[in-house]
C-alpha atoms as a PDB file:
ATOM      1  CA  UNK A   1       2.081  80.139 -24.689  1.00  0.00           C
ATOM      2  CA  UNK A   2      -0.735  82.531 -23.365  1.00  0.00           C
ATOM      3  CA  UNK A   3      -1.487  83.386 -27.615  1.00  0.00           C
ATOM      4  CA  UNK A   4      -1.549  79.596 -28.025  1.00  0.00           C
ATOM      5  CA  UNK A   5      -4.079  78.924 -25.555  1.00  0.00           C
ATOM      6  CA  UNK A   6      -6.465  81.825 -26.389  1.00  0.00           C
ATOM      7  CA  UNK A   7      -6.681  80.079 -30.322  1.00  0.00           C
ATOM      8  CA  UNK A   8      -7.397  76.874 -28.700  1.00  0.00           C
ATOM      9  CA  UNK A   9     -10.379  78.167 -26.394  1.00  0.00           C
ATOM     10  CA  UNK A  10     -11.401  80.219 -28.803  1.00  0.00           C
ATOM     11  CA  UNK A  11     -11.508  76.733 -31.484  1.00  0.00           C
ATOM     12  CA  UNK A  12     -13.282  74.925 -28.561  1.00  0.00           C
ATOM     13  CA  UNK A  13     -15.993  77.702 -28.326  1.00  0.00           C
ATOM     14  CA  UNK A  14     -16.348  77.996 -32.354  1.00  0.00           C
ATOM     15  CA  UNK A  15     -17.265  74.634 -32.240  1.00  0.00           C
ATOM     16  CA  UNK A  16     -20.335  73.824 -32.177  1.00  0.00           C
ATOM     17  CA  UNK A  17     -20.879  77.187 -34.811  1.00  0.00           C
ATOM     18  CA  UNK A  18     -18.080  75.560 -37.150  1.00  0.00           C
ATOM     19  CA  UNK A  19     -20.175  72.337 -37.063  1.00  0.00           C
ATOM     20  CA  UNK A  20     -23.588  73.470 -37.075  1.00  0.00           C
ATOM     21  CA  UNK A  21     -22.680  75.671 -40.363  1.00  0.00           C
ATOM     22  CA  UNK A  22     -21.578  72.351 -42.264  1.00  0.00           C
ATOM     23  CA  UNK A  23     -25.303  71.112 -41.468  1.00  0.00           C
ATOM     24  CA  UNK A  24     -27.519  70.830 -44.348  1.00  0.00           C
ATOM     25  CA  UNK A  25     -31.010  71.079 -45.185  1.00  0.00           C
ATOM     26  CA  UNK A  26     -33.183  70.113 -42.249  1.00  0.00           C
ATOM     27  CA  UNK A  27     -36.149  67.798 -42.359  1.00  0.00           C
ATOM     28  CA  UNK A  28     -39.105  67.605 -40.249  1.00  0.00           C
ATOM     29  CA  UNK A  29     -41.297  64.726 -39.717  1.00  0.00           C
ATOM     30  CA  UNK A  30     -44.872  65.359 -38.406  1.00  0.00           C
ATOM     31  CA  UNK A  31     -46.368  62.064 -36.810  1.00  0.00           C
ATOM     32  CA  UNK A  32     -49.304  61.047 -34.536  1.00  0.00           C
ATOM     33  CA  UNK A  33     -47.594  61.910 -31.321  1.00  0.00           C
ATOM     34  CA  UNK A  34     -45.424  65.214 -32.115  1.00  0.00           C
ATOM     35  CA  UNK A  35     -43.395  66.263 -35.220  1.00  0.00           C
ATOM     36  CA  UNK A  36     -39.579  66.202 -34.596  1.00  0.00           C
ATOM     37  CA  UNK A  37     -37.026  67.963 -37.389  1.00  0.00           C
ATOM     38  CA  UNK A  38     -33.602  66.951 -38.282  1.00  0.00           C
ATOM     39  CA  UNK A  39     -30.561  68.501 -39.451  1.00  0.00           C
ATOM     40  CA  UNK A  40     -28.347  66.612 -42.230  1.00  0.00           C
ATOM     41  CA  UNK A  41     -24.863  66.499 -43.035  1.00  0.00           C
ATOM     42  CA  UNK A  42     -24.118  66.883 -46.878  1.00  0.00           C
ATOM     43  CA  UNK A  43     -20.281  67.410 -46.023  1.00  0.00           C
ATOM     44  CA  UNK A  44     -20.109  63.753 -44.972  1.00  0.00           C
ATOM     45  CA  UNK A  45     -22.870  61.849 -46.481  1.00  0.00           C
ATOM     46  CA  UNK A  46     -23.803  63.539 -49.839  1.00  0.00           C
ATOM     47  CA  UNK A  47     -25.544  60.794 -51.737  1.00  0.00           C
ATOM     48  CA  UNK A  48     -27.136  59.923 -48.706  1.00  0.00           C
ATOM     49  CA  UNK A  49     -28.550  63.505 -48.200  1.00  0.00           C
ATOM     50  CA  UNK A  50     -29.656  63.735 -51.555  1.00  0.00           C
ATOM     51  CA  UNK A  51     -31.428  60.569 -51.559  1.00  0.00           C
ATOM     52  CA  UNK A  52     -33.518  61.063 -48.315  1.00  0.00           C
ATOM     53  CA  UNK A  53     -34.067  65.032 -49.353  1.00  0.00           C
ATOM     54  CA  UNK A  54     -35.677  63.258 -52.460  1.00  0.00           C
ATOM     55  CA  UNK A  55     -37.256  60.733 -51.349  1.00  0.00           C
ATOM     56  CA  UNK A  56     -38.908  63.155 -49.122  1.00  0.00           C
ATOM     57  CA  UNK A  57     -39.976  65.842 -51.272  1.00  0.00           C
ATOM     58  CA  UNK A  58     -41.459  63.034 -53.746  1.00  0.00           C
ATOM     59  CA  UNK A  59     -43.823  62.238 -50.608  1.00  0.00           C
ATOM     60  CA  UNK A  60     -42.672  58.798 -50.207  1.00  0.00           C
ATOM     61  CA  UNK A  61     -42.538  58.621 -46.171  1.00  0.00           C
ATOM     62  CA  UNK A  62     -46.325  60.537 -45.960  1.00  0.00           C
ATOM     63  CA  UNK A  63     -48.709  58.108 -45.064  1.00  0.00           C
ATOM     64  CA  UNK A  64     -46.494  55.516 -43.902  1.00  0.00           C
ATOM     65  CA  UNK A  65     -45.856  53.817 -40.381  1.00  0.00           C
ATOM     66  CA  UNK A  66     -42.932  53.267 -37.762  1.00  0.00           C
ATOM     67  CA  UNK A  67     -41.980  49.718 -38.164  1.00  0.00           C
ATOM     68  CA  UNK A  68     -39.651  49.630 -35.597  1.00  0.00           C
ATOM     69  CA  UNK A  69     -39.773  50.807 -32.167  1.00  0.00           C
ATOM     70  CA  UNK A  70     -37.741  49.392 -29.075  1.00  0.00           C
ATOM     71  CA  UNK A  71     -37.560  52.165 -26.418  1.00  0.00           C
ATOM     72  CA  UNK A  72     -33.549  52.941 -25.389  1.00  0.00           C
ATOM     73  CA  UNK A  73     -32.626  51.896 -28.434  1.00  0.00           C
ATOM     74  CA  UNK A  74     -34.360  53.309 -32.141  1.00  0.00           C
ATOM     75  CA  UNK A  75     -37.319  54.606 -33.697  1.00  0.00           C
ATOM     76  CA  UNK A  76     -37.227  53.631 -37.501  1.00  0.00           C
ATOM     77  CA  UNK A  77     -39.016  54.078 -40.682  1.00  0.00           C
ATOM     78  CA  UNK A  78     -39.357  53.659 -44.541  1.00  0.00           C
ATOM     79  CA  UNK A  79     -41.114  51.003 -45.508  1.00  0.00           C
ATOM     80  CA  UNK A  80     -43.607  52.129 -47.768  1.00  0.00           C
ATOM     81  CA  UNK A  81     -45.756  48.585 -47.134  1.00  0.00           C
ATOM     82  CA  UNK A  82     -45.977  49.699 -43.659  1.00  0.00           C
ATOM     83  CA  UNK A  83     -48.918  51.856 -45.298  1.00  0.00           C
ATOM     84  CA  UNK A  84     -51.253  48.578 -45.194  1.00  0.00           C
ATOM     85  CA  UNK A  85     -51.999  47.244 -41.741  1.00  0.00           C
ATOM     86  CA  UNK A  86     -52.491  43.629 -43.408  1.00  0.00           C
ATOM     87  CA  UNK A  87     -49.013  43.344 -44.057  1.00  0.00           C
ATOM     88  CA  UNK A  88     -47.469  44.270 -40.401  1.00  0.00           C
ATOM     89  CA  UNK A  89     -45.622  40.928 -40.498  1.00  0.00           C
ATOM     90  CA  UNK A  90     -43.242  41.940 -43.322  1.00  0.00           C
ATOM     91  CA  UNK A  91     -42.851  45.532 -42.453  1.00  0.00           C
ATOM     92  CA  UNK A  92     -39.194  46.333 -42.528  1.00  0.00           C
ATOM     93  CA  UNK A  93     -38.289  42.923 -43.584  1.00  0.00           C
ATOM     94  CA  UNK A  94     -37.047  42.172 -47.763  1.00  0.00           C
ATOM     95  CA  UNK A  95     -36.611  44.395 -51.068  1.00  0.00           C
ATOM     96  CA  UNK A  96     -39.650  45.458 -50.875  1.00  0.00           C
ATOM     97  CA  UNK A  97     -39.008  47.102 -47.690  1.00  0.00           C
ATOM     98  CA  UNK A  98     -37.788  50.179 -49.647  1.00  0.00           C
ATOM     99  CA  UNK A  99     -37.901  52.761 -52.318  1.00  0.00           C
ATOM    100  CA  UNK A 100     -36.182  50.503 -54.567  1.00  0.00           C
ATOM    101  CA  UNK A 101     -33.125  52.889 -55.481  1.00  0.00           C
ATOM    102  CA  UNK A 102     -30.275  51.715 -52.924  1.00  0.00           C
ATOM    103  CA  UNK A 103     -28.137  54.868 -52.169  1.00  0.00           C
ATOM    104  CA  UNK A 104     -25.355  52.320 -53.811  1.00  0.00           C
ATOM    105  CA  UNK A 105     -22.161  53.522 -51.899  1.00  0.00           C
ATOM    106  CA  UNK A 106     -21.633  53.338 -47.770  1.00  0.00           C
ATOM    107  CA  UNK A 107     -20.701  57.224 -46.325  1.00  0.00           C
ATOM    108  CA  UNK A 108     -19.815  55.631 -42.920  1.00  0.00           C
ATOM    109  CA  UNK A 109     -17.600  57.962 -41.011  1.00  0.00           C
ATOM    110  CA  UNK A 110     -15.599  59.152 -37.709  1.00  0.00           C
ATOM    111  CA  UNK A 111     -16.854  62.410 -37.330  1.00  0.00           C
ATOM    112  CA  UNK A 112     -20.741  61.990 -36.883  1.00  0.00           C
ATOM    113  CA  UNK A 113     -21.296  58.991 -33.982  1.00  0.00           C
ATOM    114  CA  UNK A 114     -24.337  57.254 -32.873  1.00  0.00           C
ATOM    115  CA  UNK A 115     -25.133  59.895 -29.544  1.00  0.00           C
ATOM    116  CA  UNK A 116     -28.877  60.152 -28.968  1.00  0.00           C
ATOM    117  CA  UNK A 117     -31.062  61.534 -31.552  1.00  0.00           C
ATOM    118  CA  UNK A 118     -28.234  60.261 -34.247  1.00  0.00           C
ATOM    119  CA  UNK A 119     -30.115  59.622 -37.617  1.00  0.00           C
ATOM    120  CA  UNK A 120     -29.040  57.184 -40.049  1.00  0.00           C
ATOM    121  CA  UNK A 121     -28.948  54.599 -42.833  1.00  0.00           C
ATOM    122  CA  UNK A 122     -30.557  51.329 -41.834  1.00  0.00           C
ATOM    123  CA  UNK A 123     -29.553  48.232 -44.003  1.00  0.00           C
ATOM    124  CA  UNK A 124     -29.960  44.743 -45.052  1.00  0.00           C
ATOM    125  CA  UNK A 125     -26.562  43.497 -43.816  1.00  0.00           C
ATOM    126  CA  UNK A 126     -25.033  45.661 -46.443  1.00  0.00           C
ATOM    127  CA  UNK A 127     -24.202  49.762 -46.099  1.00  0.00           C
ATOM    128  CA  UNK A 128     -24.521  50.254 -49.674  1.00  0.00           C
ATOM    129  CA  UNK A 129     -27.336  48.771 -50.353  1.00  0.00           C
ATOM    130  CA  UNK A 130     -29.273  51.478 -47.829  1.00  0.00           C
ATOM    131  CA  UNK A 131     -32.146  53.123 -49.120  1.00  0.00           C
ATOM    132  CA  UNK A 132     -35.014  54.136 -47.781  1.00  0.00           C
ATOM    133  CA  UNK A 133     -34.983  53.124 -44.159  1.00  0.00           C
ATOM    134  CA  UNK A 134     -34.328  55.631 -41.428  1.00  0.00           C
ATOM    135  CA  UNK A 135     -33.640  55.629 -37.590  1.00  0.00           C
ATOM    136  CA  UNK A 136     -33.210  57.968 -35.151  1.00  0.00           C
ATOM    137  CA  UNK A 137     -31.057  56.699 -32.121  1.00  0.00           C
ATOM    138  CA  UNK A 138     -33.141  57.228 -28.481  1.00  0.00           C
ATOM    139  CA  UNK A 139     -29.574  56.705 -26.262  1.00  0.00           C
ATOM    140  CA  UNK A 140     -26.254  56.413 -26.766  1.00  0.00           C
ATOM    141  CA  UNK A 141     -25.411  53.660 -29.212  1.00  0.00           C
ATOM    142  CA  UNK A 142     -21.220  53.205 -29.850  1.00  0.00           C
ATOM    143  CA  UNK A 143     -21.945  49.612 -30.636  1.00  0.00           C
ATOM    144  CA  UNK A 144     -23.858  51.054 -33.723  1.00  0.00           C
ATOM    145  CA  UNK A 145     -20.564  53.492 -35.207  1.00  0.00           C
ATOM    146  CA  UNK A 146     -18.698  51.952 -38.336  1.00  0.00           C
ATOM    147  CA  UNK A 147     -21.616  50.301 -38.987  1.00  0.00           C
ATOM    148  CA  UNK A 148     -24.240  52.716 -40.181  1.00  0.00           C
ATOM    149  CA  UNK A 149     -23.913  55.837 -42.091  1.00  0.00           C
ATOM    150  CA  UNK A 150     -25.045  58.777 -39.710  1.00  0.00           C
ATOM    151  CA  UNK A 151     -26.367  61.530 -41.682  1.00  0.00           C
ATOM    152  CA  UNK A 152     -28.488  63.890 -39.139  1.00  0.00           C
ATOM    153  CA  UNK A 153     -29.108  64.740 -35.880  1.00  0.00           C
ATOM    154  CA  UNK A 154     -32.169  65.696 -34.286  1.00  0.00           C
ATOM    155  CA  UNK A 155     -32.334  69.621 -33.481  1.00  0.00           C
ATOM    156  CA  UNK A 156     -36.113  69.829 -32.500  1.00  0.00           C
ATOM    157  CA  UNK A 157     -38.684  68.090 -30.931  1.00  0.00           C
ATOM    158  CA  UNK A 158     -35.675  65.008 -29.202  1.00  0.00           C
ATOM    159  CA  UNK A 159     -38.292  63.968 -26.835  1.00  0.00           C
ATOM    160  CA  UNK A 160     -41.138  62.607 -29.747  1.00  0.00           C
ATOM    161  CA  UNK A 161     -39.011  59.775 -31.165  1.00  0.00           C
ATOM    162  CA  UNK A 162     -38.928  58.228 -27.318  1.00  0.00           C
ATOM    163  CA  UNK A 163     -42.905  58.273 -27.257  1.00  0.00           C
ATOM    164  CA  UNK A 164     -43.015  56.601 -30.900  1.00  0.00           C
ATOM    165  CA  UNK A 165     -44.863  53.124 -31.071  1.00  0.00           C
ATOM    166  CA  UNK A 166     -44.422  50.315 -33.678  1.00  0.00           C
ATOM    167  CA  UNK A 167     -47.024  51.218 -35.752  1.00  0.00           C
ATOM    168  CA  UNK A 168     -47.731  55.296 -35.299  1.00  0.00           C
ATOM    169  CA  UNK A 169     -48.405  57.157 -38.259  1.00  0.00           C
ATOM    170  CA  UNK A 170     -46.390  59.761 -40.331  1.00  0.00           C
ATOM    171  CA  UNK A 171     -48.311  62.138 -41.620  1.00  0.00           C
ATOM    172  CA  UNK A 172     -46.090  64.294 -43.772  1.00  0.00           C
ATOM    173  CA  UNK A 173     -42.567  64.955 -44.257  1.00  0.00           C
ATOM    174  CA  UNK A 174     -40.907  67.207 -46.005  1.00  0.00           C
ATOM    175  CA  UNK A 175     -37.251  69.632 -45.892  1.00  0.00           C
ATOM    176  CA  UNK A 176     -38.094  72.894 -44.095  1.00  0.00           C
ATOM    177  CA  UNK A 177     -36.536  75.412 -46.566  1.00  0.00           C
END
């Protein structure tokens, strides 16, 4: 009994170690009111990983804007129109709201959950046809698992996505190597 219970605290307390070591490369995201970084999860969302890790070292979310904004709930991004101010109306909103290259297959899981500074996959209705479009969760937000793919967490810098405004710039991202 007393062996038993020493591997089970000793799981608990590996933990966070066991689960921090299956993160992936992280990504930081410098905007007009603080940069922030993320880690990602390759184990669970591979294509997803890959397709945000390139999206981002092609330079495709420099330059553009947060489209969305609602405090207690996200902060989200990826619409490279959001780069002209004349076209505010639309940001977020149609194909052309994205890269263009849909990450084609839905890597919604159990294990990574919408807690507070949860990133993820937004989409059109559809999980697999995700592409471009990222948020990062401000509380809590169950009512958002089996829904999205979750592919990060924030592990730097949790308090910039709260100040975030529809409409602040991003001035460079890229994966911290």
């Amino acid at each position: 009994m007393t062996r038993t219970l020493r591997a089970l605290t000793l799981a608990l307390l590996l933990m966070p170690a066991i689960l921090r070591a299956q993160a992936g490369p992280v990504i930081v995201v410098e905007t007009t009111r603080g940069a922030f970084a993320f880690e990602t999860y390759p184990n669970e969302a591979p294509k997803t990983v890959a397709h945000i890790v390139q999206l981002v070292r092609q330079g495709f979310y420099d330059g553009q804007r947060f489209h969305r904004a609602l405090p207690g709930f996200v902060a989200q991004w990826g619409d490279p129109r959001s780069r002209d101010m004349s076209k505010d109306a639309d940001w977020g909103r149609g194909d052309a709201a994205s890269s263009g290259t849909p990450v084609g297959v839905p890597e919604i899981g159990k294990k990574r959950l919408h807690t507070k500074g949860a990133v993820a996959m937004a989409h059109p209705g559809d999980p697999s046809k995700a592409d471009s479009q990222i948020y990062v969760t401000l509380a809590d937000r169950p009512d958002l698992d089996g829904r999205y793919t979750v592919f990060g967490h924030l592990i730097a810098g949790a308090d910039v996505p709260a100040r975030i405004q529809r409409g602040d710039l991003i001035t460079r991202m890229y994966v911290r190597e």
